[in-house]
Protein backbone atom coordinates (compact mmCIF):
# COMPACT_ATOMS: atom_id res chain seq x y z
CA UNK A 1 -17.03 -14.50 -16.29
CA UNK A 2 -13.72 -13.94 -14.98
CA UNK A 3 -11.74 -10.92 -14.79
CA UNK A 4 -6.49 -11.41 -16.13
CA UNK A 5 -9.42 -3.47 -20.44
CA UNK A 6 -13.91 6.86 -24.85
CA UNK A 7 -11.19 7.00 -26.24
CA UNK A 8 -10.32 3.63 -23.93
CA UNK A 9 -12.55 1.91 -22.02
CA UNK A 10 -10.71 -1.25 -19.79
CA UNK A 11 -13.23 -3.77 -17.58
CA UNK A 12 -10.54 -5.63 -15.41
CA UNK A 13 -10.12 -9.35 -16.02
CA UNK A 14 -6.60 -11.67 -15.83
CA UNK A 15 -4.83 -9.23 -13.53
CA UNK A 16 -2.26 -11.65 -11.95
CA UNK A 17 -1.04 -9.38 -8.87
CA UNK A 18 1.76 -10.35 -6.68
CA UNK A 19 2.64 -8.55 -3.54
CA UNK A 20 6.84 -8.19 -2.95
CA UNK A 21 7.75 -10.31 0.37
CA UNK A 22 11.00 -9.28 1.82
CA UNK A 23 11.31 -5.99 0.29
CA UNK A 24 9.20 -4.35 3.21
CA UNK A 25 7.73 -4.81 6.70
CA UNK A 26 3.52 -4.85 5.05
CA UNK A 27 2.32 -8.20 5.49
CA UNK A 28 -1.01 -8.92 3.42
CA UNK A 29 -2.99 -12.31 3.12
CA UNK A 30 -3.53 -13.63 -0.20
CA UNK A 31 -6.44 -12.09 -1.93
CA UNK A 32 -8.68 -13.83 -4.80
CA UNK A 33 -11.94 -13.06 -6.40
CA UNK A 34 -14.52 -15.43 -5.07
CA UNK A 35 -16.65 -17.30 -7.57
CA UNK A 36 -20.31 -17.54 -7.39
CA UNK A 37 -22.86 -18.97 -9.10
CA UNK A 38 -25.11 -16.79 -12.15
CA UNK A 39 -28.89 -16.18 -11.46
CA UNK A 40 -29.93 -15.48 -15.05
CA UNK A 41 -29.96 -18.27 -17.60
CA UNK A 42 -28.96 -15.62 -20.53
CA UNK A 43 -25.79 -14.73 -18.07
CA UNK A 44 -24.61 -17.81 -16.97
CA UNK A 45 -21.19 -16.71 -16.65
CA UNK A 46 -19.20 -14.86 -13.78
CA UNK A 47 -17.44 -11.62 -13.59
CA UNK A 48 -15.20 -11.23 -11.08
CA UNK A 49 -11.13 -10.34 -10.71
CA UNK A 50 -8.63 -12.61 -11.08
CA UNK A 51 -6.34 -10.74 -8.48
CA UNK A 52 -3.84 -12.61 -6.49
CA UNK A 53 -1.68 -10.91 -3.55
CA UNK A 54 0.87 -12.65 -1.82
CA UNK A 55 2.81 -11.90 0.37
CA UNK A 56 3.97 -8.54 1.57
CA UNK A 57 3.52 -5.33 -0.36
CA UNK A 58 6.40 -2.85 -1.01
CA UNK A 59 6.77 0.76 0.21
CA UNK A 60 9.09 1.50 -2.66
CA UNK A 61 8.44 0.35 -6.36
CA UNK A 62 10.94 -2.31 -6.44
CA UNK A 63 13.61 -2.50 -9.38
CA UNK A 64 13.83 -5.17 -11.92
CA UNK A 65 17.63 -6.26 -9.79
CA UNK A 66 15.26 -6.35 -6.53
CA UNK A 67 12.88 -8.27 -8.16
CA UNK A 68 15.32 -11.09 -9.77
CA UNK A 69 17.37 -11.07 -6.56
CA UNK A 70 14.32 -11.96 -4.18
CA UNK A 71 11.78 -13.58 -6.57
CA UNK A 72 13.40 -14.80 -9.53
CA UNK A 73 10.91 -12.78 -11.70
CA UNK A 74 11.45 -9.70 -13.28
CA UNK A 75 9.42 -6.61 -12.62
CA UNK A 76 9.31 -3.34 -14.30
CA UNK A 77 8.58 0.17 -14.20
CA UNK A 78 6.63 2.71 -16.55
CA UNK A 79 9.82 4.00 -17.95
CA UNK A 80 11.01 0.34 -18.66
CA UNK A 81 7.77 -0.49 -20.97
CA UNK A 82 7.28 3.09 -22.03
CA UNK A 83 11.35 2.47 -23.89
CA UNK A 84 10.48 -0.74 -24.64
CA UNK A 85 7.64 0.12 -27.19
CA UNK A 86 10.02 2.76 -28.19
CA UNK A 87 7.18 5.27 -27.26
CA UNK A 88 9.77 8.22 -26.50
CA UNK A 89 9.85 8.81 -30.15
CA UNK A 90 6.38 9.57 -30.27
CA UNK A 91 6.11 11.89 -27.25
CA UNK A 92 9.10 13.79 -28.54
CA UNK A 93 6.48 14.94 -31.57
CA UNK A 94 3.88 15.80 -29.34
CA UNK A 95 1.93 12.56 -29.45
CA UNK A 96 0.87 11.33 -25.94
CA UNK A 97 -2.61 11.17 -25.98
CA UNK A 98 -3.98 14.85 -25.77
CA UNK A 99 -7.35 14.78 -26.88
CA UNK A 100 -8.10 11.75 -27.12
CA UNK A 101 -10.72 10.03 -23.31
CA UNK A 102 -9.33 6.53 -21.99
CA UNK A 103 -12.68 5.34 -20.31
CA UNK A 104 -11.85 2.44 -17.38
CA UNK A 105 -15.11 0.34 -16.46
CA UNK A 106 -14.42 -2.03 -13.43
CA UNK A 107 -16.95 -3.53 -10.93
CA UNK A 108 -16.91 -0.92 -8.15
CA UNK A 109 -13.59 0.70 -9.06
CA UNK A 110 -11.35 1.55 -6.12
CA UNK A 111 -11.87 4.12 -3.25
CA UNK A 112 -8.11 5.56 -3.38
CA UNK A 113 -7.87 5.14 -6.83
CA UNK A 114 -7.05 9.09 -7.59
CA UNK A 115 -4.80 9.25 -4.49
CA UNK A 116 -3.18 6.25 -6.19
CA UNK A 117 -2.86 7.65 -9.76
CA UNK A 118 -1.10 10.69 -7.96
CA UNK A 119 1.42 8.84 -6.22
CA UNK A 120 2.14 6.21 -9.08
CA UNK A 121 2.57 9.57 -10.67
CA UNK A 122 4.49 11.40 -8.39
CA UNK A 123 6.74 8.41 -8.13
CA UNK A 124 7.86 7.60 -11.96
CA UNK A 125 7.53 11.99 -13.06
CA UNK A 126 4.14 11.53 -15.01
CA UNK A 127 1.87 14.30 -15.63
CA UNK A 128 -1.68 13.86 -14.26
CA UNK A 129 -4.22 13.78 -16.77
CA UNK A 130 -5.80 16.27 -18.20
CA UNK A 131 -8.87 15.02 -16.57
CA UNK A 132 -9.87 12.23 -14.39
CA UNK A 133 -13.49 11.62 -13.69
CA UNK A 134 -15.28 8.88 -11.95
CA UNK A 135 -18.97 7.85 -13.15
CA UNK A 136 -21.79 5.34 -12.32
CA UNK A 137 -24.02 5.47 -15.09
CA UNK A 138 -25.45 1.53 -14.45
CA UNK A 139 -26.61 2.67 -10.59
CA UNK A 140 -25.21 3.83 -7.94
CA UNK A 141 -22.01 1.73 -6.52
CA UNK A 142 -22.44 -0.19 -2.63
CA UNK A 143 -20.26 1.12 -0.22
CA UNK A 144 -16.46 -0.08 0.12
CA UNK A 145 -16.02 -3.25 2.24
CA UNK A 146 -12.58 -4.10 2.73
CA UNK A 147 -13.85 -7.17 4.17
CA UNK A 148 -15.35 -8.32 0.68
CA UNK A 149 -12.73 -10.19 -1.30
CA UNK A 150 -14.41 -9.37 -4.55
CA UNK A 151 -14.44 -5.06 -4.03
CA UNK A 152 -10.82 -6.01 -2.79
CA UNK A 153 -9.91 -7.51 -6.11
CA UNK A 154 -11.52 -5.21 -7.72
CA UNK A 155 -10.08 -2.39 -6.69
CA UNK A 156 -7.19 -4.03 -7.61
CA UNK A 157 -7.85 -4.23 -11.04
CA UNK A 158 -9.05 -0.70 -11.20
CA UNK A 159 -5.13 0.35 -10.14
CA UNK A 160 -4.07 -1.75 -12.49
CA UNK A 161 -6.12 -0.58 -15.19
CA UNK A 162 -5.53 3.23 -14.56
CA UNK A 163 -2.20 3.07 -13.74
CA UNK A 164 -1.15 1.80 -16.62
CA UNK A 165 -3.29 3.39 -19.97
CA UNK A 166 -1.78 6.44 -18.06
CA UNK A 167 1.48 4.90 -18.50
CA UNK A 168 1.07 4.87 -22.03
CA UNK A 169 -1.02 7.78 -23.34
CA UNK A 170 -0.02 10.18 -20.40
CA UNK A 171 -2.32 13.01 -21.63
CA UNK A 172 -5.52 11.15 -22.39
CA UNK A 173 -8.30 11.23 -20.22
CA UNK A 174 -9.70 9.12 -18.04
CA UNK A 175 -12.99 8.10 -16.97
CA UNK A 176 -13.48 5.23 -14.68
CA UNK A 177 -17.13 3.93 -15.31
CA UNK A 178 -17.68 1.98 -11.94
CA UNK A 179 -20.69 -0.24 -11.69
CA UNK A 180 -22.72 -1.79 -8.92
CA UNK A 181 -22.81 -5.62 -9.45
CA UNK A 182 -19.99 -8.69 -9.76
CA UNK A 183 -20.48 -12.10 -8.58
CA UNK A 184 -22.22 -10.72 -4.72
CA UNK A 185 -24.60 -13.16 -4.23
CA UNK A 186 -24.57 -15.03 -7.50
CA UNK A 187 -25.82 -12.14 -9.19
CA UNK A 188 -23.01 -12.05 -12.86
CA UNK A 189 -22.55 -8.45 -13.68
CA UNK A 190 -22.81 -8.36 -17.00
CA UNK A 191 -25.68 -6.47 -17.45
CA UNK A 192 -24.61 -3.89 -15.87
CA UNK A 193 -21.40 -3.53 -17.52
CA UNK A 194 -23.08 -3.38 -20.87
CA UNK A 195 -25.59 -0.59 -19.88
CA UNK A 196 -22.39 0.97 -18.98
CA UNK A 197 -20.49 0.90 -21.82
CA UNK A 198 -23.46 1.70 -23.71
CA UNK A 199 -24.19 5.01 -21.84
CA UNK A 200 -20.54 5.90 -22.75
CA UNK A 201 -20.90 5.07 -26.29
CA UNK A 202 -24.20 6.45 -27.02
CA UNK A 203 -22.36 10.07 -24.81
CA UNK A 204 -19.81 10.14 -27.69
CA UNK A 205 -17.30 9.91 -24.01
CA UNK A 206 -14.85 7.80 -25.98
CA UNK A 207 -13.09 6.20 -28.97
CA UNK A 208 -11.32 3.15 -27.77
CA UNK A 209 -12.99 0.39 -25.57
CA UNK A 210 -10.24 -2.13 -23.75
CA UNK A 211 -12.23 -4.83 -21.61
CA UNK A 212 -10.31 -6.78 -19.30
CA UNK A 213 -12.85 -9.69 -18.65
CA UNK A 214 -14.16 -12.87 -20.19
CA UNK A 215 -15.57 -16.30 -19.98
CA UNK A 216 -15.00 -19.13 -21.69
CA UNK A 217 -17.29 -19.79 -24.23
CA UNK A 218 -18.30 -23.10 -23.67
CA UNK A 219 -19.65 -21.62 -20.04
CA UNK A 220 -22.96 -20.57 -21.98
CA UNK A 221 -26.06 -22.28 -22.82
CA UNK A 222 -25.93 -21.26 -26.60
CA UNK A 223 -24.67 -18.87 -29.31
CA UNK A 224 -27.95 -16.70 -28.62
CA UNK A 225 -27.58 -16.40 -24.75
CA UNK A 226 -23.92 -14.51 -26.27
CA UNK A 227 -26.21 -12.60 -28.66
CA UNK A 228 -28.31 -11.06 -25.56
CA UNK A 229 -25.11 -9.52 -24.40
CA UNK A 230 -23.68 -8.40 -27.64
CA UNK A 231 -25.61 -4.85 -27.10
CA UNK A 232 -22.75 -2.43 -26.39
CA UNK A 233 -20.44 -4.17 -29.31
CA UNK A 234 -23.28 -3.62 -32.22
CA UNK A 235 -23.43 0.03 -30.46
CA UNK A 236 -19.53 0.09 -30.58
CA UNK A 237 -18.94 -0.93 -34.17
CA UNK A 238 -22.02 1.72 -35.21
CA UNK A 239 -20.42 4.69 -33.26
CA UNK A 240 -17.14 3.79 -35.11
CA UNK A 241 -15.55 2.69 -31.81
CA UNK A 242 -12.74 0.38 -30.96
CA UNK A 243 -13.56 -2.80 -28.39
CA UNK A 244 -10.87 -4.16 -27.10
CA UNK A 245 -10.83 -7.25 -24.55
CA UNK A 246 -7.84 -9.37 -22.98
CA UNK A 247 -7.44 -13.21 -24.25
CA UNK A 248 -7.03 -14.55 -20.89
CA UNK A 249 -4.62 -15.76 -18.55
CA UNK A 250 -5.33 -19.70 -18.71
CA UNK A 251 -3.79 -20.31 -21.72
CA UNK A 252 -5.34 -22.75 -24.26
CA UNK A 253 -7.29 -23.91 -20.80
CA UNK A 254 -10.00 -21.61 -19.77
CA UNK A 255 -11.91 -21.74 -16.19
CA UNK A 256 -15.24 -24.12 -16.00
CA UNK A 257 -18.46 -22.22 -14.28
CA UNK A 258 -16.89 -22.76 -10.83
CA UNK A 259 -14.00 -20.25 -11.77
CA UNK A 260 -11.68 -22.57 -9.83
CA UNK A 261 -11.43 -26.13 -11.90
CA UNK A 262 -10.15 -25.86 -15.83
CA UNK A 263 -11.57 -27.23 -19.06
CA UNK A 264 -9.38 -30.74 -20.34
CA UNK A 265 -9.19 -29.51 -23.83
CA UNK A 266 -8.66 -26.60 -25.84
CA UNK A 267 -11.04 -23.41 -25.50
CA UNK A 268 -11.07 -20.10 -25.79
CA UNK A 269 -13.23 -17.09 -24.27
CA UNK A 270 -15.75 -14.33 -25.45
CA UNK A 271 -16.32 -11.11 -25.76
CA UNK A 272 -12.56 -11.42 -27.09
CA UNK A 273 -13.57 -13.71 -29.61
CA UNK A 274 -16.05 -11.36 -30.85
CA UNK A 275 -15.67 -10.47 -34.57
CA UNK A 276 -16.06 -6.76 -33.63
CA UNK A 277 -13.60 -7.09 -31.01
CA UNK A 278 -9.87 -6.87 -30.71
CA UNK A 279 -8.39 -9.63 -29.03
CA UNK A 280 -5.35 -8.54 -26.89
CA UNK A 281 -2.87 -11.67 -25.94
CA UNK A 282 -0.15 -11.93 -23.81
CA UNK A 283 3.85 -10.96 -24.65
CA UNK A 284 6.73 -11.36 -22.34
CA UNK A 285 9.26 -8.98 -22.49
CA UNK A 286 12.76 -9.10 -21.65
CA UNK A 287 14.48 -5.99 -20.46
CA UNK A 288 17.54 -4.85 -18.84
CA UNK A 289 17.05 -1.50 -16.73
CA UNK A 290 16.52 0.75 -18.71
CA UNK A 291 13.71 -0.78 -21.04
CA UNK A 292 16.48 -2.07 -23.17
CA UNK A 293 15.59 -5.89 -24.56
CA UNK A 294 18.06 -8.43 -23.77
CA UNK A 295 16.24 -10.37 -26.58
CA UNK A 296 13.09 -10.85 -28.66
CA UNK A 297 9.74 -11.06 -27.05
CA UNK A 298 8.09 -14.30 -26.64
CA UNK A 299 4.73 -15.71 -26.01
CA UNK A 300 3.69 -15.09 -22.49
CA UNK A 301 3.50 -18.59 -20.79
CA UNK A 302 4.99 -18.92 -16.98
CA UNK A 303 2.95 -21.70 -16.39
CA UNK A 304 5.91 -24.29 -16.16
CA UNK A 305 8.10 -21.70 -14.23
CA UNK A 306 8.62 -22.76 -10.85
CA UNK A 307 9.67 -19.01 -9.90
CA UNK A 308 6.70 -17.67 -11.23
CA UNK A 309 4.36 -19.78 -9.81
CA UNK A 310 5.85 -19.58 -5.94
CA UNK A 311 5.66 -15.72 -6.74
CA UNK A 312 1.81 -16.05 -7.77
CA UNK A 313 0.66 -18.97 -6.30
CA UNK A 314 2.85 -20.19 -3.22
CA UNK A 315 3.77 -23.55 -4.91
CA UNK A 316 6.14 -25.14 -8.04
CA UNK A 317 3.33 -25.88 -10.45
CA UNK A 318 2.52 -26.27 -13.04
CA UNK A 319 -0.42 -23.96 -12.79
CA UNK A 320 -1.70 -22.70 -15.88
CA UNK A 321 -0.34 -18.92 -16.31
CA UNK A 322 -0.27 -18.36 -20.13
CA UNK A 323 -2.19 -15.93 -22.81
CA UNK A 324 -4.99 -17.55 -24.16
CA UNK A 325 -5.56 -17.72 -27.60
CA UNK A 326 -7.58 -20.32 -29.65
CA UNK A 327 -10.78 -21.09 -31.63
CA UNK A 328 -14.46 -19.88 -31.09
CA UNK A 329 -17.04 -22.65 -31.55
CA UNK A 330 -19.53 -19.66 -31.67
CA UNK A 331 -18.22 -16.96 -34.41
CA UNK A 332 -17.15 -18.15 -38.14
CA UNK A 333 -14.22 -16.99 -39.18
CA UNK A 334 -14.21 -13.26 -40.39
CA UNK A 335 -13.36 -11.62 -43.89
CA UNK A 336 -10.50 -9.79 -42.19
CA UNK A 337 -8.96 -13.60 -41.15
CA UNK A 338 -9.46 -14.85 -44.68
CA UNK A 339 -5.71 -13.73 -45.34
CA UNK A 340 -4.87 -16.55 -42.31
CA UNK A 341 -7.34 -19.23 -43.20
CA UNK A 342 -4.70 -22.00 -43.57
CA UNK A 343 -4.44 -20.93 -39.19
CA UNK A 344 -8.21 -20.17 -38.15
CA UNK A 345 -9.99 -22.53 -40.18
CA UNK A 346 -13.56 -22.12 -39.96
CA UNK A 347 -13.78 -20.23 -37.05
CA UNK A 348 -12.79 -16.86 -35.45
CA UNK A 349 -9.35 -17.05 -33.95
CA UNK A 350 -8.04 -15.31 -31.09
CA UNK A 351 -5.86 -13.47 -30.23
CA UNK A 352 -5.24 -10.42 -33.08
CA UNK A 353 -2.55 -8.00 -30.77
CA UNK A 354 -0.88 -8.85 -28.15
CA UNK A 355 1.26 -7.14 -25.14
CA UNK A 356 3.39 -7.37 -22.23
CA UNK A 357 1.64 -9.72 -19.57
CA UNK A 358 4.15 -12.05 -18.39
CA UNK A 359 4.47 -12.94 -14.26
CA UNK A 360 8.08 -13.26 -15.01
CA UNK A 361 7.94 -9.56 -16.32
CA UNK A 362 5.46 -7.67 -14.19
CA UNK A 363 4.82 -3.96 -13.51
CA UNK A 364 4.49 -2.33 -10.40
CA UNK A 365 1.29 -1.08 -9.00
CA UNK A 366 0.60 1.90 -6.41
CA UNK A 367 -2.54 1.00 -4.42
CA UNK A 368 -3.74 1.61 -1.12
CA UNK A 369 -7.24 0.93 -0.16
CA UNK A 370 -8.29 -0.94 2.90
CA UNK A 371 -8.56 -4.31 2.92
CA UNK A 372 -4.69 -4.77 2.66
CA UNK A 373 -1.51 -2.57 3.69
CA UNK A 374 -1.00 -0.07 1.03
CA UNK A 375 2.38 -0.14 -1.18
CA UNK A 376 3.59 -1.19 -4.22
CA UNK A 377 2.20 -4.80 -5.99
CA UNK A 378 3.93 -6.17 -9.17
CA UNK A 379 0.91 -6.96 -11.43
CA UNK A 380 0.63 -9.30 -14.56
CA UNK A 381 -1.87 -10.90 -16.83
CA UNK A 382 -4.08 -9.68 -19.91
CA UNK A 383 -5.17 -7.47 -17.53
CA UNK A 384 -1.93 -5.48 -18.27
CA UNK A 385 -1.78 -5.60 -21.97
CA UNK A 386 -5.24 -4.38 -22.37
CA UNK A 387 -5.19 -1.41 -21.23
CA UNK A 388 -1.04 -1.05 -22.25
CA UNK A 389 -3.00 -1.48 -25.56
CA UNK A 390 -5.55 0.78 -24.99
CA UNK A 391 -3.28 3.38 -24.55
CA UNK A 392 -1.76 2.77 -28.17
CA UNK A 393 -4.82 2.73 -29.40
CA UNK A 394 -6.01 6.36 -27.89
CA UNK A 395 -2.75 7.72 -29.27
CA UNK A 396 -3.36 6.54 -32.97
CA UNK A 397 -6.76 7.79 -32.05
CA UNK A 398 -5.01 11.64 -31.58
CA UNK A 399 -2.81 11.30 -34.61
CA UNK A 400 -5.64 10.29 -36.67
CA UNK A 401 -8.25 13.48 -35.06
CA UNK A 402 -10.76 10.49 -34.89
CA UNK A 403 -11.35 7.58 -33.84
CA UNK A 404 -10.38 4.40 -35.73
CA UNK A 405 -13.21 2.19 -34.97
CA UNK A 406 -12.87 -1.85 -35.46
CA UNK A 407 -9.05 -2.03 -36.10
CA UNK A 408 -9.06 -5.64 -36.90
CA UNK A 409 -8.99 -5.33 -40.75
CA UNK A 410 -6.12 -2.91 -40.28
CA UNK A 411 -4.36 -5.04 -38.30
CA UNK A 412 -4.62 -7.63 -41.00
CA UNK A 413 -3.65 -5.93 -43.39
CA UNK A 414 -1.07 -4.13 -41.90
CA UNK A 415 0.55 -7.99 -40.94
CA UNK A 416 -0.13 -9.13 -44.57
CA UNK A 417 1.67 -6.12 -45.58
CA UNK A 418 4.49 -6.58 -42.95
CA UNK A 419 4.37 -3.18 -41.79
CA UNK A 420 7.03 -1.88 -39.72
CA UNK A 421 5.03 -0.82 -37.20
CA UNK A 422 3.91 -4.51 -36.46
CA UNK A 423 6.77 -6.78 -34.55
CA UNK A 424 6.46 -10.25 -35.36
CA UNK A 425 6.50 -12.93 -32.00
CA UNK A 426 8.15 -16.02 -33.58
CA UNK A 427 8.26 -18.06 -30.00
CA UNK A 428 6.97 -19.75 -27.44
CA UNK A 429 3.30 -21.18 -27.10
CA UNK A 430 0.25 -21.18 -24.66
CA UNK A 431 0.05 -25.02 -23.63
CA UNK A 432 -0.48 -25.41 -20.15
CA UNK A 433 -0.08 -28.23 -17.39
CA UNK A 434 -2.14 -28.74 -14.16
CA UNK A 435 -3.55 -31.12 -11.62
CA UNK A 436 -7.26 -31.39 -11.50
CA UNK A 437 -9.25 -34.27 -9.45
CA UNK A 438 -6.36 -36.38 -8.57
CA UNK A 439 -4.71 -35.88 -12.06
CA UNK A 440 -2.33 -34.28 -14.16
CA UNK A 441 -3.47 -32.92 -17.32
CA UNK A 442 -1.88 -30.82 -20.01
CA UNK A 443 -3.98 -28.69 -22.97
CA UNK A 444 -1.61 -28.28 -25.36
CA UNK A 445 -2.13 -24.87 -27.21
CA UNK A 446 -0.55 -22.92 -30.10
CA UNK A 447 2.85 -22.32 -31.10
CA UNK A 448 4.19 -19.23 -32.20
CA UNK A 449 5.51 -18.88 -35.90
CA UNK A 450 6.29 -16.02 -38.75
CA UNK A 451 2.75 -14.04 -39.24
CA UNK A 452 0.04 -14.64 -37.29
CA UNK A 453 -0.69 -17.61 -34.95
CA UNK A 454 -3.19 -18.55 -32.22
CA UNK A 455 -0.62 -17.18 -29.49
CA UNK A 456 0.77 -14.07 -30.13
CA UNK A 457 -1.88 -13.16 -33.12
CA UNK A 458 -0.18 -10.59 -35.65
CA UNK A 459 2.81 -9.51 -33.11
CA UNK A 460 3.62 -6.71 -30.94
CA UNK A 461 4.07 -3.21 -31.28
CA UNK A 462 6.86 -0.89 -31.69
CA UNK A 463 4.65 2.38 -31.04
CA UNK A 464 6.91 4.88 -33.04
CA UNK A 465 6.08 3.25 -36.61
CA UNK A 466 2.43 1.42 -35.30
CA UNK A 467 0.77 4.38 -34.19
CA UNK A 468 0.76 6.18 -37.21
CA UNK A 469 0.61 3.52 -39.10
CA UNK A 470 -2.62 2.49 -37.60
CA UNK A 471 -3.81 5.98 -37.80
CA UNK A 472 -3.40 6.31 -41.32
CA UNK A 473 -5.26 3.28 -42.62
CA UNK A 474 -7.86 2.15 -39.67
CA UNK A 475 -11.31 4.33 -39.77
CA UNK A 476 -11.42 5.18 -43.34
């Protein structure tokens, strides 16, 4: 299982982090979750980060202009995205969050990860949350080894994760639920992470859960070693809680067992193709300054951007860097698709939501735990827009005084109805090109279009109108 997500709960999975090189003196190797192979037949996938760093890091958040001038990419800063959801509105009447618990679950979480809150704070004139606690309820977490790529990457992902639901619902709480296994000696994680989420759910500590993790689905032996690990979903949809998980960060591609060579054909991954989960894609957004769009939002997909991929991956590419979004071959599609069967077909299609992820469009990240020199790290992937969508969620979750639940049906309905609230992505796709074995190949994906596709699912959000809409007819 790979890694690009209460009132929110976010595992970490497509975080896409790229150190700034030339905007400071740090100098950091590059930095990957390892892959390793599962013990248990019923778990034969991996969990682990998909963090890159490369490069240098920054010891100022660098601007958007810094970013274009010395990367070619854009990168952004909390005030950028909060403006460009049009979020403002919302805090202005008192809605940010209050009330409502934003639980985090990563694989070992970060040592310096409240230090790192506070600064990321300090910097960009956020309150600190009402409260911040840390949790191990799956057994007790190994020491920190900054000489272990994996609690590296994931500590990573934790600052990611944090940072940024805090971006969003600034008064929400936070609990980080850290637990005590990834790939470390080919033992997969999963397990763990649904005792986890379980213990939360069955606490009443939350409303929204936002995993960002998954593995392709063709990766397991069967539909019923998926059903062994469905636990803490069946728990979720019971409790009245909203799942959330990232679509991925491979596009229509998806990683094979070996987390390093890519399926030749289209696939997509689970638990975001869950029927009682909320599939969160990937947008890109295009901003001046001051959060302003210098036009619509498109499909994330930097795969054939040469830019983007020296910035990420030291080379021109292609590399596959898209949202994924597809067809399960393991759920049928549900009633709350039937309104886009001429789409789905047959099966469940992913993804429902999506938000900013692009590489070409990341956001900075304050983190400084060993293992790497501590500054600033533009970050990308699902891994953003999960918990960027958690945070949504955990505000509709204070304007409703509950929370909402499976969303999916509102969503639907919501799209069918063409809410305001909902902001339709009407281009780009998630095909993606790569060399594998001594050839090219390309999987082509989905294009965007008017109403929902396989890309971009039922849009984007403009928070102002969304959140109450959502609040109003989710959870009933």
């Amino acid at each position: 299982m790979r890694l690009g997500g209460m009132a929110a709960l976010t595992v970490g999975f497509g975080a896409l982090t790229a150190a700034l090189g030339g905007l400071a003196s740090l100098s950091t190797p590059a930095v990957a979750g390892a892959a390793a192979r599962p013990a248990a037949p019923q778990a034969a996938v991996i969990i682990h980060p998909d963090v890159l760093h490369a490069g240098r890091g920054s010891r100022q958040p660098p601007t958007t202009a810094e970013c274009e001038t010395a990367f070619k990419v854009a990168c952004y800063e909390p005030n950028q995205i909060r403006h460009a959801y049009n979020l403002p509105a919302l805090y202005g009447r008192g809605v940010n969050g209050a009330g409502a618990t934003i639980v985090i679950v990563d694989s070992f979480g970060s040592p310096t990860i409240k230090n790192d809150l506070g600064v990321f704070d300090h910097q960009f004139g956020l309150p600190a949350p009402r409260s911040f606690k840390i949790i191990q309820p799956a057994g007790a977490v190994p020491r920190y080894n900054p000489n272990n790529p994996a609690m590296v990457g994931w500590a990573g992902e934790t600052s990611l994760d944090v940072e940024y639901a805090h971006t969003i619902a600034p008064d929400a709480n936070i609990l980080l639920v850290e637990t005590p296994v990834a790939e470390t000696e080919g033992v997969t994680g999963f397990p763990q992470v649904v005792k986890a989420e379980k213990y939360v759910i069955d606490h009443h500590l939350g409303g929204v859960i936002s995993q960002s993790f998954g593995a392709t689905e063709q990766t397991f032996r069967s539909k019923a070693s998926v059903g062994a690990l469905r636990g803490a979903y069946v728990d979720a949809y019971k409790h009245h809680v909203t799942v959330l998980a990232a679509s991925g960060d491979s596009g229509a591609a998806d990683v094979r067992l070996d987390a390093s060579t890519f399926y030749t054909f289209p696939v997509t991954s689970w638990p975001d193709s869950d029927p009682l989960v909320t599939a969160v894609g990937g947008t890109q957004l295009h901003l001046d300054a001051s959060g302003n769009r210098r036009s619509p939002d498109t499909v994330w997909n930097d795969t054939y951007n040469k830019s983007a991929n020296q910035f990420i991956f030291g080379d021109n590419g292609p590399n596959p860097l898209a949202g994924g979004g597809g067809k399960s071959i393991f759920f049928a599609r549900p009633s709350y698709q039937d309104r886009v069967r001429t789409i789905v077909g047959r099966g469940r299609g992913v993804p429902d939501i999506a938000m900013s992820a692009a590489c070409n469009g990341a956001v900075d990240v304050y983190q400084s735990f060993a293992g790497q020199p501590a500054g600033w790290y533009p970050s990308c992937g699902t891994s953003e827009a999960a918990p960027l969508f958690a945070g949504i969620v955990a505000l509709a979750d204070q304007v409703a005084h509950h929370p909402l639940g499976l969303i999916n049906p509102a969503l639907y309905a919501m799209s069918a109805s063409h809410a305001a609230g909902l902001a339709d992505v009407t281009s780009g796709n998630n095909t993606v090109s790569f060399r594998q074995n001594h050839h090219s190949y390309t999987v082509h994906g989905f294009n965007a279009r008017h109403g929902y596709d396989l890309a971009s699912g039922v849009g984007t959000v403009n928070a102002a109108l969304f959140v109450p809409e959502l609040a109003a007819l989710a959870g009933r």
